[in-house]
PDB file of N, CA and C in Angstrom:
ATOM      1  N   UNK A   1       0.848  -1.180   0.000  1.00  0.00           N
ATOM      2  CA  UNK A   1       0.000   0.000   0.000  1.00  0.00           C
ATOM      3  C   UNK A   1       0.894   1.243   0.000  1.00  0.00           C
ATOM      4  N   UNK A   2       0.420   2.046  -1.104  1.00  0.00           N
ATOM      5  CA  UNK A   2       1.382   3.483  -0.788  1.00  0.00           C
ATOM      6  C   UNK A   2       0.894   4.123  -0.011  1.00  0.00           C
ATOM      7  N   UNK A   3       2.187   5.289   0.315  1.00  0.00           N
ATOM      8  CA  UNK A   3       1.968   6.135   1.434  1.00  0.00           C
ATOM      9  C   UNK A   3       1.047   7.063   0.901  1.00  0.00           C
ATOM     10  N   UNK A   4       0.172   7.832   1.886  1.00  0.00           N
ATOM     11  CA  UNK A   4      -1.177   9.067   1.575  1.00  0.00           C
ATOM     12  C   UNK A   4      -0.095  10.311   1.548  1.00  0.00           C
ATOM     13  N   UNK A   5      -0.480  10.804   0.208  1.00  0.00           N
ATOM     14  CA  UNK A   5       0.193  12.215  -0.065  1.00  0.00           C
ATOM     15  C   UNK A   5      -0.680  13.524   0.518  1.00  0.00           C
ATOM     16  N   UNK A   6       0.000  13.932   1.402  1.00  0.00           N
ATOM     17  CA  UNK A   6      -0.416  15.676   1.914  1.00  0.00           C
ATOM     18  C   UNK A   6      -0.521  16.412   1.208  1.00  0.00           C
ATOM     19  N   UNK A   7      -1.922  17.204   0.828  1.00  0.00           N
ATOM     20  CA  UNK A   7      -2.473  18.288   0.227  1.00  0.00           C
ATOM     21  C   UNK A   7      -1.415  19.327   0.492  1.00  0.00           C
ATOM     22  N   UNK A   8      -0.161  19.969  -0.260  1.00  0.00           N
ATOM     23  CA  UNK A   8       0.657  20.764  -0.136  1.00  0.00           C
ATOM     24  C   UNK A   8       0.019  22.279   0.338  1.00  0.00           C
ATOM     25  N   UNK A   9      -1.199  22.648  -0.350  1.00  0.00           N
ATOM     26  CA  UNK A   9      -1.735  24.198   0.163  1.00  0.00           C
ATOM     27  C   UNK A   9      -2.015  24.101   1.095  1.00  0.00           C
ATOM     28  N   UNK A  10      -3.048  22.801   1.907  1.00  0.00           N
ATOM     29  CA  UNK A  10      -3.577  22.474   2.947  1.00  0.00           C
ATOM     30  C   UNK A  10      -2.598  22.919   3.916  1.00  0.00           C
ATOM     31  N   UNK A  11      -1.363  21.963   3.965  1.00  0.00           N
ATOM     32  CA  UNK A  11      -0.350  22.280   4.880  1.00  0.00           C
ATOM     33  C   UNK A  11       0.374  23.450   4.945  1.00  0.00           C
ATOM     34  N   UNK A  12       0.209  24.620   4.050  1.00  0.00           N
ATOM     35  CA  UNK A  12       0.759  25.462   4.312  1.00  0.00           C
ATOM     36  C   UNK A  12       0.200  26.752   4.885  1.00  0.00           C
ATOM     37  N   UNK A  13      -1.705  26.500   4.529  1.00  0.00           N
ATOM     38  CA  UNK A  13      -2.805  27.273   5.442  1.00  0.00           C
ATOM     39  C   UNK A  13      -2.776  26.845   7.278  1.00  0.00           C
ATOM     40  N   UNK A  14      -2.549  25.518   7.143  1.00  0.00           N
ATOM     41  CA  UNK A  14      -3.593  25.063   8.286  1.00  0.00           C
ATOM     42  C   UNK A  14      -2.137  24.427   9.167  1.00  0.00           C
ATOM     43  N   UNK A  15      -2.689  25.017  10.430  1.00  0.00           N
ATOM     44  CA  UNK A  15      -1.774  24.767  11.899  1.00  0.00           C
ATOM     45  C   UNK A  15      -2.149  23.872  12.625  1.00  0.00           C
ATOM     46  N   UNK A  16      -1.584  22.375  13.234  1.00  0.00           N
ATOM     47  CA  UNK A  16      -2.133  21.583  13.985  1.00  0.00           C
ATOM     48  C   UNK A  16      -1.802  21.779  15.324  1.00  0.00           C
ATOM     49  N   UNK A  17      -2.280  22.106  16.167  1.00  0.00           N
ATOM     50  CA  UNK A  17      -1.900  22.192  17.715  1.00  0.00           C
ATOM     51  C   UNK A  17      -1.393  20.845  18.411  1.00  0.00           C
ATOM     52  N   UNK A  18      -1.062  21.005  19.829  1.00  0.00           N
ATOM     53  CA  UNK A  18      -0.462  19.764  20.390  1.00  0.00           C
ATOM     54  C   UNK A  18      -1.977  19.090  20.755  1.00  0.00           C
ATOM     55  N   UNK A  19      -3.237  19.940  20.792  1.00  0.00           N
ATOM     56  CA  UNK A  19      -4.243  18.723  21.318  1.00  0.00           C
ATOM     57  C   UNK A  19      -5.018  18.489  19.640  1.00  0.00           C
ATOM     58  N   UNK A  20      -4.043  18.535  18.705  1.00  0.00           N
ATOM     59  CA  UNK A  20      -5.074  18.191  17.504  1.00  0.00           C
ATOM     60  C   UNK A  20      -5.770  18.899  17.063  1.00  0.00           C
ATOM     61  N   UNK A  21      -6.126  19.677  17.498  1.00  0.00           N
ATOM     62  CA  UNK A  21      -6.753  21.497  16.839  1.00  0.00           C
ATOM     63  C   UNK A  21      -6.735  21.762  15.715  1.00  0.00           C
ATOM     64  N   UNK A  22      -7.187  21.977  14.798  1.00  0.00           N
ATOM     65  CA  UNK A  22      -6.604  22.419  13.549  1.00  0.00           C
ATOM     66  C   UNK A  22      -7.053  23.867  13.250  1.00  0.00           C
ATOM     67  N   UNK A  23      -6.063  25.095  13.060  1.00  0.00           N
ATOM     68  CA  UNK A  23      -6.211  26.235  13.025  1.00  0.00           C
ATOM     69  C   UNK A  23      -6.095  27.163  11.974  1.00  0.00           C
ATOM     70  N   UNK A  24      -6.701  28.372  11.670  1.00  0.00           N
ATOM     71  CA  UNK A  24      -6.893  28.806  10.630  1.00  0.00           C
ATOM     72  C   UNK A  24      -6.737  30.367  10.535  1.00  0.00           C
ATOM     73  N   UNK A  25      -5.890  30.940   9.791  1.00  0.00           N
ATOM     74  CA  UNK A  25      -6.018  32.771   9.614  1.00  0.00           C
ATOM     75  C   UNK A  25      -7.603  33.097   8.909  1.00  0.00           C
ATOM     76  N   UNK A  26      -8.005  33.787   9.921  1.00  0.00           N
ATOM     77  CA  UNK A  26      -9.261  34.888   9.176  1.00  0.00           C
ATOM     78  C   UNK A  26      -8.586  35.458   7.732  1.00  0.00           C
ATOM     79  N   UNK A  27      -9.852  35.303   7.626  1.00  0.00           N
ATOM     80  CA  UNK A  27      -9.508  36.289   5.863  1.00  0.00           C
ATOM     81  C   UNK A  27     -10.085  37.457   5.979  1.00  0.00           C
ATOM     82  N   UNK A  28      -9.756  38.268   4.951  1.00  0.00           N
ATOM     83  CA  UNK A  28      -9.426  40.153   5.059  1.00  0.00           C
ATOM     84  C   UNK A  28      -8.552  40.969   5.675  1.00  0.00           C
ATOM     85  N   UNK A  29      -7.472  40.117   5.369  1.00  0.00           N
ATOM     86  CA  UNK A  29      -6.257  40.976   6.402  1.00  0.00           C
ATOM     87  C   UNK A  29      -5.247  41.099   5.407  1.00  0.00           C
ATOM     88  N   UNK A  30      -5.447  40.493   4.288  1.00  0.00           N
ATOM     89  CA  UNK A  30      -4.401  41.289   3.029  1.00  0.00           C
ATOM     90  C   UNK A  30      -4.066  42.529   2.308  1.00  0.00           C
ATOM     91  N   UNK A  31      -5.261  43.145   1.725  1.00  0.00           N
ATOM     92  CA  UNK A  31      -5.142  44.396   1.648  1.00  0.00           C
ATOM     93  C   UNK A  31      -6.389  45.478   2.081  1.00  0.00           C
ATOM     94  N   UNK A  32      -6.820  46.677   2.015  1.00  0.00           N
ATOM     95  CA  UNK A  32      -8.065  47.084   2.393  1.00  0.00           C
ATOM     96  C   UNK A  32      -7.943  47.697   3.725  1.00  0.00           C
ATOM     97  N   UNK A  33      -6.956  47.625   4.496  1.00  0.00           N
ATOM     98  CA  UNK A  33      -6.965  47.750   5.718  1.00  0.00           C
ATOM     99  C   UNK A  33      -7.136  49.296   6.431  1.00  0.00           C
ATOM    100  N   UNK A  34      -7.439  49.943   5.689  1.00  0.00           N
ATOM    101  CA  UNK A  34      -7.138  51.417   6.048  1.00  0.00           C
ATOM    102  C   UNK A  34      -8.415  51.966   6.580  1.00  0.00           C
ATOM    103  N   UNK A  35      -9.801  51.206   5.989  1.00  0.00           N
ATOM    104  CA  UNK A  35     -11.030  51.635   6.104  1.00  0.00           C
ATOM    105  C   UNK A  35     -11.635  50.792   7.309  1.00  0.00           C
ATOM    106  N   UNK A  36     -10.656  49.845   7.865  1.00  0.00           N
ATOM    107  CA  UNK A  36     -11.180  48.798   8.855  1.00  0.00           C
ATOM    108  C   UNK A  36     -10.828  49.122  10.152  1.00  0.00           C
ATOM    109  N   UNK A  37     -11.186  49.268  11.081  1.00  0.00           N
ATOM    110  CA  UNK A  37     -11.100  49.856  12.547  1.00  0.00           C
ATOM    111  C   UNK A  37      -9.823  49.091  13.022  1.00  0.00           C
ATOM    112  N   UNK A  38      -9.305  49.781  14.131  1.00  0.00           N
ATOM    113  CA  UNK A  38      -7.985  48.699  14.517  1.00  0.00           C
ATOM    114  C   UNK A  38      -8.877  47.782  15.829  1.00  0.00           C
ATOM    115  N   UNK A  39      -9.793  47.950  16.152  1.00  0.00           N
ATOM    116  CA  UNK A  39     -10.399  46.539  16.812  1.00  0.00           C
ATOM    117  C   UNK A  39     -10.345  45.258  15.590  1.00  0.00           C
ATOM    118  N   UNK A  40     -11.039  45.707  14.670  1.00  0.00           N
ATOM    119  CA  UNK A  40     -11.357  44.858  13.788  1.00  0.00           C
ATOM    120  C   UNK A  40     -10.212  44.258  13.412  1.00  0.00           C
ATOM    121  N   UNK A  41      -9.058  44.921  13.008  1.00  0.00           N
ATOM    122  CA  UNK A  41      -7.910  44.409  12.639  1.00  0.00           C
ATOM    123  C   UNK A  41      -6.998  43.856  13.521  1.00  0.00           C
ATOM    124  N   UNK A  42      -7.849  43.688  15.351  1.00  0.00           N
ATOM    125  CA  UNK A  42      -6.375  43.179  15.965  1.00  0.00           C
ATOM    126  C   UNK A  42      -7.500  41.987  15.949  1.00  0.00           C
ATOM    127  N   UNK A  43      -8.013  41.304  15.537  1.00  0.00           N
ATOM    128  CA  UNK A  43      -9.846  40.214  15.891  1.00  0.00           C
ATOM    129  C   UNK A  43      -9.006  39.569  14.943  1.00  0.00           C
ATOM    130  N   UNK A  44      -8.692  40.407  13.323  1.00  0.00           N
ATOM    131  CA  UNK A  44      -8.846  39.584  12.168  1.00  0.00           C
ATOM    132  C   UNK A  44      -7.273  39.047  12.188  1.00  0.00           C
ATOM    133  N   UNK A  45      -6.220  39.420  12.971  1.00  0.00           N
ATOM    134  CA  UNK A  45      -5.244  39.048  12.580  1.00  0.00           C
ATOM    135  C   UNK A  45      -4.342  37.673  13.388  1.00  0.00           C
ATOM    136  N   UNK A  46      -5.649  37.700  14.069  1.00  0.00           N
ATOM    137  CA  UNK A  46      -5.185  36.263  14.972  1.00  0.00           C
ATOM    138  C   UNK A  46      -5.682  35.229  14.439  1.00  0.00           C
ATOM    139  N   UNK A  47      -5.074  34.011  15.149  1.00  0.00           N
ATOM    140  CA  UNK A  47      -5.510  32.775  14.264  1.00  0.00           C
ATOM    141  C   UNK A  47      -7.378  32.307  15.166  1.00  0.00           C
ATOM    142  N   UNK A  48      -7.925  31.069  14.327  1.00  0.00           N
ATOM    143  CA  UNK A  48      -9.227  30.713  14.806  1.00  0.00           C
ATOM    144  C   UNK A  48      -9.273  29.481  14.975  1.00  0.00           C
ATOM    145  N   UNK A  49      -9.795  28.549  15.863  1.00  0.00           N
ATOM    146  CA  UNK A  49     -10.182  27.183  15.540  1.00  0.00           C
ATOM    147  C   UNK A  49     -10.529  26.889  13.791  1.00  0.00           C
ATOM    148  N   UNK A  50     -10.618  25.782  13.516  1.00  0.00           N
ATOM    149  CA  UNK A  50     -11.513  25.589  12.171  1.00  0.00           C
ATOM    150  C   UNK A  50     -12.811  25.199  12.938  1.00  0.00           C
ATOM    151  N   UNK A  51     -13.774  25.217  12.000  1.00  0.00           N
ATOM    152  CA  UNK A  51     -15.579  25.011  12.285  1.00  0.00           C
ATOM    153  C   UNK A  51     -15.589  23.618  12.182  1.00  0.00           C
ATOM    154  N   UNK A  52     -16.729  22.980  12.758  1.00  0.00           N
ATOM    155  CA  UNK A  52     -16.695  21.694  12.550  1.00  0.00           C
ATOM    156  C   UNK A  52     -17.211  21.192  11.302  1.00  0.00           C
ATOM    157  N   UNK A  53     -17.757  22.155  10.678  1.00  0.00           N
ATOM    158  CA  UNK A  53     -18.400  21.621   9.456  1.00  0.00           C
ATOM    159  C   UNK A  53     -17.333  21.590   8.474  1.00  0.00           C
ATOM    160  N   UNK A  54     -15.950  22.015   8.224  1.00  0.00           N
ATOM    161  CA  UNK A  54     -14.674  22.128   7.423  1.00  0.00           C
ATOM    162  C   UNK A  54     -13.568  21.200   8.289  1.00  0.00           C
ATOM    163  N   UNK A  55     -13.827  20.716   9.408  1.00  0.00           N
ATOM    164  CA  UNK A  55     -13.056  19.540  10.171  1.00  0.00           C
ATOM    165  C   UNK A  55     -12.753  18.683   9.257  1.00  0.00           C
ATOM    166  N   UNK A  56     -13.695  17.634   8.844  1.00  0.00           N
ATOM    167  CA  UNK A  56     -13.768  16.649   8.357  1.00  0.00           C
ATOM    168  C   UNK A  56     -12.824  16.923   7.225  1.00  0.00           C
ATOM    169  N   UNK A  57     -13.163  17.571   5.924  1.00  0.00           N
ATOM    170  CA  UNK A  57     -12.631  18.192   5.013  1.00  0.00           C
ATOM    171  C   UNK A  57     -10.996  18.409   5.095  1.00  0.00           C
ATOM    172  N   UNK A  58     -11.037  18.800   5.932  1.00  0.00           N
ATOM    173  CA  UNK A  58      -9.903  19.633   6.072  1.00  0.00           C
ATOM    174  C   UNK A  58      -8.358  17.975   6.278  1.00  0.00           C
ATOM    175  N   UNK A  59      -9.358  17.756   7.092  1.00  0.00           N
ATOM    176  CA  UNK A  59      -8.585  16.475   7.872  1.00  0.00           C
ATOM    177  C   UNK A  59      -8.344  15.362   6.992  1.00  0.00           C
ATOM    178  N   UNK A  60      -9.392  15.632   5.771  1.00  0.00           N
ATOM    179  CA  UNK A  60      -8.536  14.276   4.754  1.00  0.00           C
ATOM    180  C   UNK A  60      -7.731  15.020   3.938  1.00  0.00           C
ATOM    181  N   UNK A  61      -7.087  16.003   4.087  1.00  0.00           N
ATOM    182  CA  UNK A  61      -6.137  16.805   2.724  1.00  0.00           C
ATOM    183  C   UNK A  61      -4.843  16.627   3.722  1.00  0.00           C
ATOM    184  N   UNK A  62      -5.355  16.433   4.982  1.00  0.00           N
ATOM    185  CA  UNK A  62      -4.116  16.364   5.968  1.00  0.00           C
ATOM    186  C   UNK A  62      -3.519  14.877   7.183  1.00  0.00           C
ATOM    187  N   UNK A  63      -3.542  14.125   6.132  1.00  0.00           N
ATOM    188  CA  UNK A  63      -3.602  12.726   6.662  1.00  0.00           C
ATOM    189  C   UNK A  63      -2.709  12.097   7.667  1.00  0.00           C
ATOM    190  N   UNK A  64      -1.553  13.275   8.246  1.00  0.00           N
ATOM    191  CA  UNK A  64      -0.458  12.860   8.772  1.00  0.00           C
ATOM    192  C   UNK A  64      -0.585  14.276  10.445  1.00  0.00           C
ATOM    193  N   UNK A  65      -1.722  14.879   9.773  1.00  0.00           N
ATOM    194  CA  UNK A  65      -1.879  15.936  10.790  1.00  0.00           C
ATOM    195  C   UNK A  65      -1.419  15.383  12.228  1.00  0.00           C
ATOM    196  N   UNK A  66      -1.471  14.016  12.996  1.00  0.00           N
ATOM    197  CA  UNK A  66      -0.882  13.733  14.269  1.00  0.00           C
ATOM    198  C   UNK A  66       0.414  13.776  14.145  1.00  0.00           C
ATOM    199  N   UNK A  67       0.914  14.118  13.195  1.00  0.00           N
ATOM    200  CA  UNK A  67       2.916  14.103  13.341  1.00  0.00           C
ATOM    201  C   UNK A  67       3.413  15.388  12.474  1.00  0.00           C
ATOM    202  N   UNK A  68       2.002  16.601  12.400  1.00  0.00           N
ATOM    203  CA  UNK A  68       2.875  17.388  11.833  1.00  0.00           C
ATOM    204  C   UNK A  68       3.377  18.708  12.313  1.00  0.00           C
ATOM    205  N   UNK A  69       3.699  18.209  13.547  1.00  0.00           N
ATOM    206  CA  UNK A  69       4.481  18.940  15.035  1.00  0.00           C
ATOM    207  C   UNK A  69       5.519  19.196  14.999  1.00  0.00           C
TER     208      UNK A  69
END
């Protein structure tokens, strides 16, 4: 059986924590920023859990996610 190949973009969006977490940058923090409040911009520039409804998803593009610590 061959080895499962890692979704290369996947892994370069998405952060796995030590309890398995899988984490994600908000979007709108590339350009535009001038018209956006700096609350808004210190909210958008941190990272987020992923939703559970993109878990699943997410987790088969990333098949090695327990060792990619």
């Amino acid at each position: 059986m061959p080895k499962m190949k890692t979704h290369r973009a996947a892994a370069k969006r998405y952060k796995v924590t030590a309890t398995g977490k899988i984490m994600k940058r908000h979007a709108g923090i590339g350009h535009l920023l001038q018209h956006k409040s700096e609350s808004r911009k210190r909210k958008i520039f941190k990272m987020v859990t992923l939703s559970d409804s993109h878990l699943k998803l997410v987790s088969h593009e990333l098949p090695y996610k327990k060792y990619s610590r």
